[in-house]
Structure formats: structure tokens, C-alpha cells
N, C-alpha and C. Protein backbone atom coordinates (compact mmCIF):
# COMPACT_ATOMS: atom_id res chain seq x y z
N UNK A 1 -4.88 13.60 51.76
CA UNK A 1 -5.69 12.50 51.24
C UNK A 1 -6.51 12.97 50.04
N UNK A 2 -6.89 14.17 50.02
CA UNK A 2 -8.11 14.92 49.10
C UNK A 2 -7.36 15.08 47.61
N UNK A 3 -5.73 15.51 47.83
CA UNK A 3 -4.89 15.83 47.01
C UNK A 3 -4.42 14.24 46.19
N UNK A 4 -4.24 13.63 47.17
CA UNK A 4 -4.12 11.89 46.59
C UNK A 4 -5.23 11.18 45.51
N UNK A 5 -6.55 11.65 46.36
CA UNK A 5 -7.99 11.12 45.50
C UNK A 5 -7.70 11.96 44.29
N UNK A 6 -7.60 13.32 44.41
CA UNK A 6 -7.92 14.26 42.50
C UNK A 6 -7.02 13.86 42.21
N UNK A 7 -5.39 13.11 42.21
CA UNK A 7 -4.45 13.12 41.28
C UNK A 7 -5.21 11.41 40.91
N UNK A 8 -5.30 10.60 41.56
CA UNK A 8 -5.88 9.02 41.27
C UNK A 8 -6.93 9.42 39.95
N UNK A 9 -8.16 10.43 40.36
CA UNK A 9 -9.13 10.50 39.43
C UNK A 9 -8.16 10.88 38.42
N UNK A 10 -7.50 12.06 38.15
CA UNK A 10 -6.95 12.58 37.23
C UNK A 10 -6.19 11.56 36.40
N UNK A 11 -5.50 10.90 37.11
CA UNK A 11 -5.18 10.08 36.35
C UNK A 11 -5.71 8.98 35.55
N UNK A 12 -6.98 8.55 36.24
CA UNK A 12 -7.71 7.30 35.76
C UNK A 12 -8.41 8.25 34.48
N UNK A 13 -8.65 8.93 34.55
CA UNK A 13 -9.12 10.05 33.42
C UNK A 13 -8.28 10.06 32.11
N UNK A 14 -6.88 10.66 32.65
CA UNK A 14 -6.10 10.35 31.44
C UNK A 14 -6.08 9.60 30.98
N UNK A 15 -5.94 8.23 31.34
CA UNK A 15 -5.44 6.82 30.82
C UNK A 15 -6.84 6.65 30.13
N UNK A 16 -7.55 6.92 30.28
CA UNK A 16 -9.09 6.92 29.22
C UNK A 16 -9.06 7.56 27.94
N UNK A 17 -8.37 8.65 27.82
CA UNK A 17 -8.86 9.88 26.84
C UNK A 17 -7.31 9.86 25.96
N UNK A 18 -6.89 9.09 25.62
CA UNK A 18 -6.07 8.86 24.36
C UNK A 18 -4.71 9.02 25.04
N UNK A 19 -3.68 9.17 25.97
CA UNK A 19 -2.74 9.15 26.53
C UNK A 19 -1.84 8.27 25.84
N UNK A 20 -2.22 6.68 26.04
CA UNK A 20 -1.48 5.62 25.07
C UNK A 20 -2.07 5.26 23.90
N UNK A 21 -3.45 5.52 23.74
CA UNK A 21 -3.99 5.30 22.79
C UNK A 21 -3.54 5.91 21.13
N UNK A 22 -3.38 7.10 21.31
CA UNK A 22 -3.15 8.07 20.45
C UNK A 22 -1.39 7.41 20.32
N UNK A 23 -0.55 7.27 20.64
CA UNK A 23 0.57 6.81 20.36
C UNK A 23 0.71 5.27 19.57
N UNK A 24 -0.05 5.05 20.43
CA UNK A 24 -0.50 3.18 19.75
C UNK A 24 -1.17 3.39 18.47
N UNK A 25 -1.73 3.81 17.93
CA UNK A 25 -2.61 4.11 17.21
C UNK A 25 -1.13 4.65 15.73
N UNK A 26 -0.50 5.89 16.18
CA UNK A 26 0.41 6.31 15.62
C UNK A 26 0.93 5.10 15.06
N UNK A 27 2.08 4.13 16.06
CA UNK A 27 2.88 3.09 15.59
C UNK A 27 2.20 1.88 15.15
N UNK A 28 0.66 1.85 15.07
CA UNK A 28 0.23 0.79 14.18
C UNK A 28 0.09 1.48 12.65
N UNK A 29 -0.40 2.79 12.66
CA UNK A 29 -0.19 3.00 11.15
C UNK A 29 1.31 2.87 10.81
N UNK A 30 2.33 3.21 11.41
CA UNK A 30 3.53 3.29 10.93
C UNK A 30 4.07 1.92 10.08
N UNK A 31 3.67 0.49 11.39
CA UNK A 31 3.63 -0.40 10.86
C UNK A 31 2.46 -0.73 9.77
N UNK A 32 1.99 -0.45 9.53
CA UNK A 32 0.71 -1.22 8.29
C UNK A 32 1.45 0.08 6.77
N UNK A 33 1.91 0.72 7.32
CA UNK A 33 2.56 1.39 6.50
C UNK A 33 3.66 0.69 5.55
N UNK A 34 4.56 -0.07 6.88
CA UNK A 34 5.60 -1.01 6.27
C UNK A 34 5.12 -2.14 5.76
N UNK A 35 4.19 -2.53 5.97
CA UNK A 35 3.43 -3.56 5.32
C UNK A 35 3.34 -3.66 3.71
N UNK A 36 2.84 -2.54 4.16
CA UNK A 36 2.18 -2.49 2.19
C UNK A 36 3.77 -2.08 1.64
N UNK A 37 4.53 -1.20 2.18
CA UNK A 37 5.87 -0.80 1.45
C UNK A 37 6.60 -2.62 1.32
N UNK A 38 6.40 -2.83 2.10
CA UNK A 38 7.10 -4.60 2.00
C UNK A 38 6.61 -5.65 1.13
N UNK A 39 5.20 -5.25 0.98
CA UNK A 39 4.37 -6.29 -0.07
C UNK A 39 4.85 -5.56 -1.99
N UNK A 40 4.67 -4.30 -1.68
CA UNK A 40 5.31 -4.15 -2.87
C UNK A 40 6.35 -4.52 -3.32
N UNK A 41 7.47 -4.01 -2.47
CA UNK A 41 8.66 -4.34 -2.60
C UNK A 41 8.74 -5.76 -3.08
N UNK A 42 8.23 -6.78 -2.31
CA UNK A 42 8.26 -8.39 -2.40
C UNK A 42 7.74 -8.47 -4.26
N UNK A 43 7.07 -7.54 -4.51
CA UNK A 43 6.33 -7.48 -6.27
C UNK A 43 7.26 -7.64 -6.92
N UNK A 44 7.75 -5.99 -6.54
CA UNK A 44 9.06 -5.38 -7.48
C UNK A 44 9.87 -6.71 -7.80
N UNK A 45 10.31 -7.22 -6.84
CA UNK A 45 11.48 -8.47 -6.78
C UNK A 45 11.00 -9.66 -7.63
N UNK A 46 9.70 -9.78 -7.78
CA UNK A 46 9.23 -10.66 -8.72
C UNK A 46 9.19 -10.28 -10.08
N UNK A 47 9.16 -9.24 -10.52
CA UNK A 47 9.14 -8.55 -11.75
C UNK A 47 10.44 -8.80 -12.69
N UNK A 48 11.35 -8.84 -12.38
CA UNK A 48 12.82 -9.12 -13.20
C UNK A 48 12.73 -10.62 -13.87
N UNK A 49 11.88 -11.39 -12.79
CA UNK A 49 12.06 -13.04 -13.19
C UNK A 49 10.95 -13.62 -14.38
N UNK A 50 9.49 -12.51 -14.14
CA UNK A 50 8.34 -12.87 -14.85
C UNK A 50 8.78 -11.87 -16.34
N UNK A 51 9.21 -10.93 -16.53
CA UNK A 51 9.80 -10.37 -17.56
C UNK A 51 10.78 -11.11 -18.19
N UNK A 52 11.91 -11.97 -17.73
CA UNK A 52 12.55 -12.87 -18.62
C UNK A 52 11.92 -13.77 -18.87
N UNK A 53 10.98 -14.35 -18.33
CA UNK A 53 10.32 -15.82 -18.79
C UNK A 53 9.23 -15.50 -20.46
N UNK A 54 8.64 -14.33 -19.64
CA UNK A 54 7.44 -14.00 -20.70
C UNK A 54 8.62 -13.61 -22.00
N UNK A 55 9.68 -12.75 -22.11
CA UNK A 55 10.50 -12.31 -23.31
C UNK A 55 11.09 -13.15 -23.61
N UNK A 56 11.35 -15.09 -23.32
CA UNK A 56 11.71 -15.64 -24.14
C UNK A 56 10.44 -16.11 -25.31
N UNK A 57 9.56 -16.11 -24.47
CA UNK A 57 8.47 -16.23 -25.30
C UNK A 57 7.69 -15.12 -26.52
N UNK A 58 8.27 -14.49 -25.70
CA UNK A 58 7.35 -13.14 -26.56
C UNK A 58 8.09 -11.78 -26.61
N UNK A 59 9.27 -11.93 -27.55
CA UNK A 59 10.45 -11.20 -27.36
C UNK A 59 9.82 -10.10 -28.59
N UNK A 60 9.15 -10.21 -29.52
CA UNK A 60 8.56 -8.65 -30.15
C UNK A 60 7.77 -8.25 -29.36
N UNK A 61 7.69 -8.38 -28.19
CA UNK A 61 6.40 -7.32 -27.77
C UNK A 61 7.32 -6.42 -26.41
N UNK A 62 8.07 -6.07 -27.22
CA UNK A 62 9.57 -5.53 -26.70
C UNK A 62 8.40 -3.91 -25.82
N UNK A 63 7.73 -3.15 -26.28
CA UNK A 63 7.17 -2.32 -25.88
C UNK A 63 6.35 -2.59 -24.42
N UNK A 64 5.55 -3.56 -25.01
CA UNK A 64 5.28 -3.80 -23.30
C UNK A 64 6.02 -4.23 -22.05
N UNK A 65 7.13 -5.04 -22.44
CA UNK A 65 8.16 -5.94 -21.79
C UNK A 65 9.20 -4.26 -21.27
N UNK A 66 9.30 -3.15 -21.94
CA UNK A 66 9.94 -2.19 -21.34
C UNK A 66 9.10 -1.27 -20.60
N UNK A 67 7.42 -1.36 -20.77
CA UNK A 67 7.22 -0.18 -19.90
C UNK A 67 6.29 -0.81 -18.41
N UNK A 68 6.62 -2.69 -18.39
CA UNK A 68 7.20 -3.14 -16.94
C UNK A 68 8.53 -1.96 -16.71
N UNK A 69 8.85 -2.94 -17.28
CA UNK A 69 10.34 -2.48 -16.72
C UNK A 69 10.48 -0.61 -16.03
N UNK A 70 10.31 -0.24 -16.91
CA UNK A 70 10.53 1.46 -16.63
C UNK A 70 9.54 1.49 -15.56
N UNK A 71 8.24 1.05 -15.26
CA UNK A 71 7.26 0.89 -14.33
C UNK A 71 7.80 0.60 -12.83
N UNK A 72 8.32 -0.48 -12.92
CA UNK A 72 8.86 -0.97 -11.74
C UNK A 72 10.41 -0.11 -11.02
N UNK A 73 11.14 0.18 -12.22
CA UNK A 73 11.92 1.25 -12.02
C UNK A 73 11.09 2.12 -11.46
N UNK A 74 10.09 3.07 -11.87
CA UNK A 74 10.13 4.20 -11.37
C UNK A 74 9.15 4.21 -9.79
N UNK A 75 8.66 2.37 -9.63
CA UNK A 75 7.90 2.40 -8.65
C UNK A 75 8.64 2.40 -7.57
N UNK A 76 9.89 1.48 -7.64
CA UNK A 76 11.30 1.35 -6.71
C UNK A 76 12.00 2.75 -6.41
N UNK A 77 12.08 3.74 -6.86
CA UNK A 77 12.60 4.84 -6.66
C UNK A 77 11.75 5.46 -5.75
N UNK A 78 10.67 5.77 -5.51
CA UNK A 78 9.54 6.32 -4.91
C UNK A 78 9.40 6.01 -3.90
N UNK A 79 9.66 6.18 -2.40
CA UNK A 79 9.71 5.56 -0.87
C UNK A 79 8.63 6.12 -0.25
N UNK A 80 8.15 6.10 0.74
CA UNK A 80 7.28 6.91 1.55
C UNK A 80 7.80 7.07 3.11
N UNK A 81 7.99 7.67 4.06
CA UNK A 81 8.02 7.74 5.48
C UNK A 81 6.68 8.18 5.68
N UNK A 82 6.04 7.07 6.73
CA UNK A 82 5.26 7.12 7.26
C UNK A 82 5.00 8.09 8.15
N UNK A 83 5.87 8.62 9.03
CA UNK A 83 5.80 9.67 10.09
C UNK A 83 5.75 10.70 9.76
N UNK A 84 6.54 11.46 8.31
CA UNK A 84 6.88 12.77 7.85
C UNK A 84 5.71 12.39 6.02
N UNK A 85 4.99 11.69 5.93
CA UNK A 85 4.19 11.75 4.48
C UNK A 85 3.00 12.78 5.04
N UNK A 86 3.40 13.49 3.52
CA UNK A 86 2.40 14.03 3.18
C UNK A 86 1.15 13.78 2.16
N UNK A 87 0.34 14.56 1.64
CA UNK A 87 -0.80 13.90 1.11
C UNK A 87 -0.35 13.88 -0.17
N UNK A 88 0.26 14.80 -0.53
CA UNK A 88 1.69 14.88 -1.95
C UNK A 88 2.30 13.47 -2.48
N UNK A 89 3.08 13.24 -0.96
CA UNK A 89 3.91 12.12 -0.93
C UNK A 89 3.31 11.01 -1.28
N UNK A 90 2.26 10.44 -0.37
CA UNK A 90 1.90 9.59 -0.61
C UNK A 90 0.63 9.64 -1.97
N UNK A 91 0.08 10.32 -2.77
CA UNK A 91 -0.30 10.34 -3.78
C UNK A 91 0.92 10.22 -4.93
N UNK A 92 2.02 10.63 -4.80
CA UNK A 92 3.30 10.21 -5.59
C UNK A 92 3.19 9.01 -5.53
N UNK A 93 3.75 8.08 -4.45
CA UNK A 93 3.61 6.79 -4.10
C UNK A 93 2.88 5.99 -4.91
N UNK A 94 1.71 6.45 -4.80
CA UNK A 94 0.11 5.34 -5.11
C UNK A 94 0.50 5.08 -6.29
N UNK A 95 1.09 6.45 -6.97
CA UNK A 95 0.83 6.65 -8.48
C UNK A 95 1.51 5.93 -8.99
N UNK A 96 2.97 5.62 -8.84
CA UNK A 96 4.23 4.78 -9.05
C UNK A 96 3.36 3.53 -8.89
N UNK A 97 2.71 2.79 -7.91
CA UNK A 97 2.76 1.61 -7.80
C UNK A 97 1.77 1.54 -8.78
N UNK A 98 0.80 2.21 -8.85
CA UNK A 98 -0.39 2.48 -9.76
C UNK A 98 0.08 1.99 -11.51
N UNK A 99 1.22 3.23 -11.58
CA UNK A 99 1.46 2.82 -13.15
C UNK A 99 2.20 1.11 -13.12
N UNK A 100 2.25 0.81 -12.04
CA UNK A 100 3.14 -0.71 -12.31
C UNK A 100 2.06 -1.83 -12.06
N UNK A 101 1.08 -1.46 -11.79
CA UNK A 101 -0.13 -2.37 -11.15
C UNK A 101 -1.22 -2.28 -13.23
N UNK A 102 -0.53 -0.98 -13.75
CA UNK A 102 -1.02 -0.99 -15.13
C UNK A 102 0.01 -2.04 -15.88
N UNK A 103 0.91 -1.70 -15.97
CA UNK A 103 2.09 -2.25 -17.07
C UNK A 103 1.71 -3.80 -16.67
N UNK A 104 1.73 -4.43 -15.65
CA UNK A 104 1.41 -5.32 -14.96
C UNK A 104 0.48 -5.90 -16.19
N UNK A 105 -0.69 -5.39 -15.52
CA UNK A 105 -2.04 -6.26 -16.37
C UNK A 105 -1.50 -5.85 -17.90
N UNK A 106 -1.20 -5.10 -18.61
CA UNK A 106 -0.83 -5.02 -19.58
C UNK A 106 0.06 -6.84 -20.01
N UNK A 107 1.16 -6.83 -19.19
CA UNK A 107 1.91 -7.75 -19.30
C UNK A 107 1.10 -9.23 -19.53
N UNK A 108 0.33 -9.29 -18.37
CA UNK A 108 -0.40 -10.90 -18.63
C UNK A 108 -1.85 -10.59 -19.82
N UNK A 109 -2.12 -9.53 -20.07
CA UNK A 109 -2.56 -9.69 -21.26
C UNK A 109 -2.27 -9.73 -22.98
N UNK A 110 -0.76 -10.22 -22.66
CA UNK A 110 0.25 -10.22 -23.88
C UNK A 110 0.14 -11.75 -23.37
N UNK A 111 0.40 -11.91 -22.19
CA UNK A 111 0.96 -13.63 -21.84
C UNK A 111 -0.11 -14.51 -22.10
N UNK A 112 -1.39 -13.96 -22.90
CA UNK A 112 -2.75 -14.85 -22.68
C UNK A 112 -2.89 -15.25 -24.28
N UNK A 113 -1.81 -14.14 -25.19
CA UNK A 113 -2.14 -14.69 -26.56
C UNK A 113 -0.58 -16.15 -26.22
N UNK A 114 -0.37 -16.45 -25.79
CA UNK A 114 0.87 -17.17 -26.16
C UNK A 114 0.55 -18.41 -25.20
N UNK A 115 -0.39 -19.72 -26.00
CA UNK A 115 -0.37 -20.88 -25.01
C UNK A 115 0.66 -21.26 -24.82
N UNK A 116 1.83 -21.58 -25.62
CA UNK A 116 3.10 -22.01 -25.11
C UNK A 116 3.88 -21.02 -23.35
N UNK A 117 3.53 -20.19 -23.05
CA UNK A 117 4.45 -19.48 -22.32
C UNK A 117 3.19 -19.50 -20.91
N UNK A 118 1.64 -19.65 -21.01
CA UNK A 118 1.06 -19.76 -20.31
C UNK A 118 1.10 -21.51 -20.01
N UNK A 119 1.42 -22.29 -20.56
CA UNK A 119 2.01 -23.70 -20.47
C UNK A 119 3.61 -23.41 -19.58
N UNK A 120 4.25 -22.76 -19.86
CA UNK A 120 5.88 -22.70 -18.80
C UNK A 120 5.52 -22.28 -17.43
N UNK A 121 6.46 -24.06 -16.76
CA UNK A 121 6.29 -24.34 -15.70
C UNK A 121 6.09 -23.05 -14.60
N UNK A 122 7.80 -22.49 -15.53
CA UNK A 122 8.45 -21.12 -14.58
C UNK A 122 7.41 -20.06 -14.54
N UNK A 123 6.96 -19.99 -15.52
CA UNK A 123 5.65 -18.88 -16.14
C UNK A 123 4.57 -19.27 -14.82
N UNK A 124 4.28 -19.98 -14.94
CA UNK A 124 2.82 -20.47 -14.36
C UNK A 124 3.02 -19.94 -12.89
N UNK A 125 4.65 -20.54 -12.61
CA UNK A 125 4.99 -20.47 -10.89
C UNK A 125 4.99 -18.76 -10.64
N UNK A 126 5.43 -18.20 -11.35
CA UNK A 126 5.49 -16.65 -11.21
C UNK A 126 4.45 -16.04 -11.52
N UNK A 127 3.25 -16.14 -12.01
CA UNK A 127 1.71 -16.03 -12.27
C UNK A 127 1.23 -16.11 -10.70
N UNK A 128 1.72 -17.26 -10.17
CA UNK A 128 0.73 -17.58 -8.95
C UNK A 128 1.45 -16.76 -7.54
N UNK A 129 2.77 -16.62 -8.06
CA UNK A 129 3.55 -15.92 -6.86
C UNK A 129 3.03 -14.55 -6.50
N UNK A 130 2.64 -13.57 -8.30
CA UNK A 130 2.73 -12.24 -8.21
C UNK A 130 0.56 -12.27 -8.06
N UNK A 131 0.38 -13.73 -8.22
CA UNK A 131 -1.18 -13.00 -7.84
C UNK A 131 -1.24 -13.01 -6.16
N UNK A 132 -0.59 -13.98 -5.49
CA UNK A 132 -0.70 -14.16 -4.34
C UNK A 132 0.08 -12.59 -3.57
N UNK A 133 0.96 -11.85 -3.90
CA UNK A 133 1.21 -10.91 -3.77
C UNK A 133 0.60 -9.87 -3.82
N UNK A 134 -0.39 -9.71 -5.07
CA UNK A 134 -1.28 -8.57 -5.11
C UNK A 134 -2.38 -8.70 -4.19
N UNK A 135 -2.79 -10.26 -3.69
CA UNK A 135 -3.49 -10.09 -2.70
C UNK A 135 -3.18 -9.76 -1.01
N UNK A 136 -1.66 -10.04 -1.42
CA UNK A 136 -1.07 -9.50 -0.10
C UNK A 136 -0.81 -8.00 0.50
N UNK A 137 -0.79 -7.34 -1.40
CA UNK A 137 -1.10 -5.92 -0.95
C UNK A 137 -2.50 -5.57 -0.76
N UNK A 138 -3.72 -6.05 -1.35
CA UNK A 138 -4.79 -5.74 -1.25
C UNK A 138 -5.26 -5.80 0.55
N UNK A 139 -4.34 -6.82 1.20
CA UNK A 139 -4.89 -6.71 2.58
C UNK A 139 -4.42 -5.87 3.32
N UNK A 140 -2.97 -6.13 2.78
CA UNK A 140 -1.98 -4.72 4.16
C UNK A 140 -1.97 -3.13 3.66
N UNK A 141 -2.93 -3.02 2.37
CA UNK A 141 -3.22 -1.69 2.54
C UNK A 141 -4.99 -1.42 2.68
N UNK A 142 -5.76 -2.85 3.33
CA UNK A 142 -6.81 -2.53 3.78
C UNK A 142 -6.84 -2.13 5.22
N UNK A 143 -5.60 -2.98 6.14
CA UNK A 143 -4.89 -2.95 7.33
C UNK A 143 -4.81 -1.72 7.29
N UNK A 144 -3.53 -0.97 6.24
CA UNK A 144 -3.64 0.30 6.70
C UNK A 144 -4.43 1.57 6.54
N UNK A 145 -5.46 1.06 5.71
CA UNK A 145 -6.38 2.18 6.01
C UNK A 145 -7.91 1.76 7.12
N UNK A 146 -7.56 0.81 8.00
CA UNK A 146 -8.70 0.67 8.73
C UNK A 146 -7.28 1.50 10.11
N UNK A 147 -6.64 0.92 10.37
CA UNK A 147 -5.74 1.89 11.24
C UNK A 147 -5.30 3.30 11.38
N UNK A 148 -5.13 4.34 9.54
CA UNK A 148 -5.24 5.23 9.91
C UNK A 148 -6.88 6.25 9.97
N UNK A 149 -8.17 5.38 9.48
CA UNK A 149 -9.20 5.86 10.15
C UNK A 149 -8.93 5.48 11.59
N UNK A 150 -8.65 4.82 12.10
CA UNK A 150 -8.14 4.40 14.14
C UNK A 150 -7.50 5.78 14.83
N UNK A 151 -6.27 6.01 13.97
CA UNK A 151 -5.83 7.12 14.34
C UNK A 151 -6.50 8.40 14.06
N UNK A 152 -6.92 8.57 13.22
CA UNK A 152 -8.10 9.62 12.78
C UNK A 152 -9.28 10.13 13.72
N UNK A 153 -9.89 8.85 14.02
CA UNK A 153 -10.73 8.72 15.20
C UNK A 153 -10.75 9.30 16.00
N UNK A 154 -9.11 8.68 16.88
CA UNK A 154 -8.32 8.97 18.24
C UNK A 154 -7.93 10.65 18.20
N UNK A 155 -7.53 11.09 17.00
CA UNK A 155 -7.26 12.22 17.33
C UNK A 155 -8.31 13.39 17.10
N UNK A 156 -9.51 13.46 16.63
CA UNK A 156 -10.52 14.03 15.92
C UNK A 156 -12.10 13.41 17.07
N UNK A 157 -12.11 12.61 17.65
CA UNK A 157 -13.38 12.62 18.68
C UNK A 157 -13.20 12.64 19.75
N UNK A 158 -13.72 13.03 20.43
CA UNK A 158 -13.58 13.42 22.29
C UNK A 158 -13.93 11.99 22.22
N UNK A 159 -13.26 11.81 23.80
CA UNK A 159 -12.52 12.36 24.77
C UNK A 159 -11.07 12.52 24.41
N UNK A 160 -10.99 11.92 23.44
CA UNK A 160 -9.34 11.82 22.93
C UNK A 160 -8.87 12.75 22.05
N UNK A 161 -9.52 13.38 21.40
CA UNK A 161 -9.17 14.63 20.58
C UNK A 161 -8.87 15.41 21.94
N UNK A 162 -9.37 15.60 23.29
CA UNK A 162 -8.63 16.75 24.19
C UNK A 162 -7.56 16.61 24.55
N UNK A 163 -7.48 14.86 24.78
CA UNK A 163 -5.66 14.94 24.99
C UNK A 163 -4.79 15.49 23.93
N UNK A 164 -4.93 14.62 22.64
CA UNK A 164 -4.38 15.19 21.68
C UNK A 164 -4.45 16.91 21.41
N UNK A 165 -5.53 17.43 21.43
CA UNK A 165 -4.88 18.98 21.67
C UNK A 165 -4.30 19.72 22.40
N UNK A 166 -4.13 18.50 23.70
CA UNK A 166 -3.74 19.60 24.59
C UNK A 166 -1.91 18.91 24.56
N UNK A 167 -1.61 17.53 24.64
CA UNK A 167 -0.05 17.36 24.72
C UNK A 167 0.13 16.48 23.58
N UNK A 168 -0.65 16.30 22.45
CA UNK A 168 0.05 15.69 21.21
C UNK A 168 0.21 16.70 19.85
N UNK A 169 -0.88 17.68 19.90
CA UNK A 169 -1.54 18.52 18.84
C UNK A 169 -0.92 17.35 16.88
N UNK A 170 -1.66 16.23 17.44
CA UNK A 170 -1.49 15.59 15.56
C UNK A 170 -2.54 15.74 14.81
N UNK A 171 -2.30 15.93 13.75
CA UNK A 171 -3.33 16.19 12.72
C UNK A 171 -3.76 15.06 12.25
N UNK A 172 -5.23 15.21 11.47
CA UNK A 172 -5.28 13.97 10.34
C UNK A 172 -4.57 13.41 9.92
N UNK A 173 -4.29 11.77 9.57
CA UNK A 173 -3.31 11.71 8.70
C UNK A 173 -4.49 11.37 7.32
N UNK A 174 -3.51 11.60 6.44
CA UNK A 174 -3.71 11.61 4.79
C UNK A 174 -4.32 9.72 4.52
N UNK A 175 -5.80 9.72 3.80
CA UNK A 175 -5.86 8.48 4.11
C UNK A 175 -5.86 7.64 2.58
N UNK A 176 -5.57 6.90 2.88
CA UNK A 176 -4.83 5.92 1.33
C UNK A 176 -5.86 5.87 -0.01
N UNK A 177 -6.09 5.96 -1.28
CA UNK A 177 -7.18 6.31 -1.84
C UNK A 177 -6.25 5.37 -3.49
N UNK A 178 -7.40 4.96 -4.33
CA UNK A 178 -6.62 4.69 -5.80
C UNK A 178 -6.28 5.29 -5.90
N UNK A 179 -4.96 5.66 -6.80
CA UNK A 179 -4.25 6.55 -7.58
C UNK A 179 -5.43 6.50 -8.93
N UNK A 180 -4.34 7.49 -9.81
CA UNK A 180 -5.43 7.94 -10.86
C UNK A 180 -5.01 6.45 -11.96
N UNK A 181 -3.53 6.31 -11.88
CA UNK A 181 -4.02 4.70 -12.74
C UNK A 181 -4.63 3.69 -13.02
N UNK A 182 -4.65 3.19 -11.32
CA UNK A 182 -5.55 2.26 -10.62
C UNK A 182 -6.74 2.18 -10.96
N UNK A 183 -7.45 3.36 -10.88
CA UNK A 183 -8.83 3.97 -10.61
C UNK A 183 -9.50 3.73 -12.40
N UNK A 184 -8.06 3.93 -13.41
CA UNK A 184 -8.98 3.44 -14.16
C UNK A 184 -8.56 1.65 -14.69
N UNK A 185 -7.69 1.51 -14.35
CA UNK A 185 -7.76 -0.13 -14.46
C UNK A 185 -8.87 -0.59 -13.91
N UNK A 186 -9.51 -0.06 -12.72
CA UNK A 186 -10.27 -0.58 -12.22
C UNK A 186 -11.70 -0.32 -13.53
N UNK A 187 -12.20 0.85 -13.73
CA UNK A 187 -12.76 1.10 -14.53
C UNK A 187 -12.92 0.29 -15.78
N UNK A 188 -11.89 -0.34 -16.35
CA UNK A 188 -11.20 -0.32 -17.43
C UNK A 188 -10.79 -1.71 -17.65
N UNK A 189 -11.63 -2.46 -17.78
CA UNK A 189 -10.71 -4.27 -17.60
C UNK A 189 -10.27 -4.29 -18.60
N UNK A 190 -9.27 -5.03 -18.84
CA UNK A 190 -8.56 -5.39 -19.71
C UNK A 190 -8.92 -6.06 -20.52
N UNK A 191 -8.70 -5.96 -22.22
CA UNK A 191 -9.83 -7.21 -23.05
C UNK A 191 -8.44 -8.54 -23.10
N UNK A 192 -9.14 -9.59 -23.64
CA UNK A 192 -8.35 -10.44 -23.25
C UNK A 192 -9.28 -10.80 -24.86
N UNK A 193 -8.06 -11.55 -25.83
CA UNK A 193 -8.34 -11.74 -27.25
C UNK A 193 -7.76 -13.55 -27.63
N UNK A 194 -9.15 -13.86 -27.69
CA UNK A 194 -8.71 -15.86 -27.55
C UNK A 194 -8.17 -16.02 -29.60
């Protein structure tokens, strides 16, 4: 009976101190991971359609209209795995989406000298698609960085840092930050010339 009671405690113990927690925790960053990889992606796919609309309109400004392009190219090449990223990796990542989140604003600040093309229907509809998008990444990579501080937490404060050292041993994960593009777009608004 004595042997029955310490395995009951023992167990009600575990199930406290990160057992499922620490796993749950894992596969929600994994997912908020795919999130933001999916919201971009959903960008990328908008980018081919808002680049032909704006270059019928504004076909000398051939320079900006290619370094979308090369932007989004080189943001699409760039993947991340969530389970195996490193702090490398995913600073690669940021950076790619980073330089396309530049070329980007670059782009609609070419589209602001041209009332005719900020007048097209198609224009207007793809304006509202790719802002509603950037706010879709702005959430699912707020998602994922309130989840991997969760996991961070779980594995780094008692009582759950002991499980984790003793049958998970996971480390920090790497937590999502501007890239250096970003950081100065953000800095850096764009002038806009009436």
C-alpha cells in the first residue's frame, strides 16, 4: 500500500513539473512557427500579381520593380525547420523576409507618385490583400514569440526546468528579433513625395 501511495505522489508530481507541458509547449512553437512561414509564403504569392499591375504603370522604374523581384526570390529560397533552427538559421530567415519587407515599401512608394495606378481597381485590390497580410504576419510572429518565451519558461524555471534536465535536457530556443533590414525600415520611414 506504502509503495502504491509514493508511486500516486510521484506521479501527481510529475504531471505538475513539465512532463506534458514541456512537449506541448515544443509543438506550439513548431506550429506558430508554420504560421508565420505560411503568412509569408501567402506574401510571396502576392508579389508576382502587384509587380505586373504596378509595371504596367510604371514600367521605367524597372530598378525597383527588379529588386522586388530578386527580394522575393531570395526570400522564397530561405526555409526554416523549426525543430533543428538555429540562431544562424533563423537570423538568415528574418533577413530574407526583411530585405523583401524593404523592396516592398520601396515598391508602394513608387506606386504613390502615379495617381493613375493608385486609381487601378486590380492595384487597389492587391494593396489591401498584401496590407492585410503583413498584418497577418505581424500577429503569427507575435504568436510565435509569446510561445517560444512559453517554452523558454517551461524549460529554464523550476519545477519544470527539473524535468527537463533530467528526461528532456532542451535548451533555449533562439527567440525571434527584427532583422537588420527591418530594424531600419522601422527607423527609417519612407518619404512619400506629393
Amino acid at each position: 500500500m506504502r509503495r502504491i501511495t509514493s508511486l500516486a505522489i510521484g506521479l501527481l508530481l510529475l504531471t505538475g513539473c513539465g512532463v506534458q507541458s514541456i512537449p506541448t509547449a515544443e509543438n506550439q512553437v513548431e506550429a506558430t512557427v508554420a504560421e508565420v512561414t505560411n503568412q509569408y509564403k501567402r506574401r510571396a504569392d502576392l508579389i508576382p500579381n502587384l509587380v505586373k499591375t504596378v509595371k504596367g504603370y510604371a514600367s521605367h522604374e524597372r530598378e525597383t520593380l527588379e529588386a522586388v523581384i530578386n527580394a522575393r526570390a531570395n526570400a522564397t529560397r530561405v526555409s526554416i525547420d523549426p525543430s533543428n533552427a538555429t540562431p544562424e538559421q533563423i537570423q538568415q530567415y528574418q533577413q530574407a523576409q526583411g530585405g523583401l519587407s524593404q523592396a516592398l515599401g520601396r515598391l508602394m512608394v513608387v506606386a504613390e507618385r502615379y495617381p493613375e495606378l493608385k486609381a487601378d481597381r486590380n492595384f487597389r485590390e492587391l494593396q489591401a490583400q498584401l496590407e492585410g497580410t503583413e498584418n497577418r504576419i505581424t500577429i503569427a510572429r507575435q504568436r510565435h514569440i509569446e510561445a517560444i518565451k512559453d517554452f523558454n519558461n517551461l524549460v529554464t524555471v523550476p519545477p519544470s526546468s527539473w524535468t527537463n534536465s533530467l528526461l528532456y535536457h532542451h535548451d533555449k530556443m533562439a527567440q525571434w528579433a527584427l532583422a537588420e533590414a527591418e530594424q531600419e525600415a522601422v527607423e527609417k520611414a519612407p518619404e512619400v513625395e506629393f
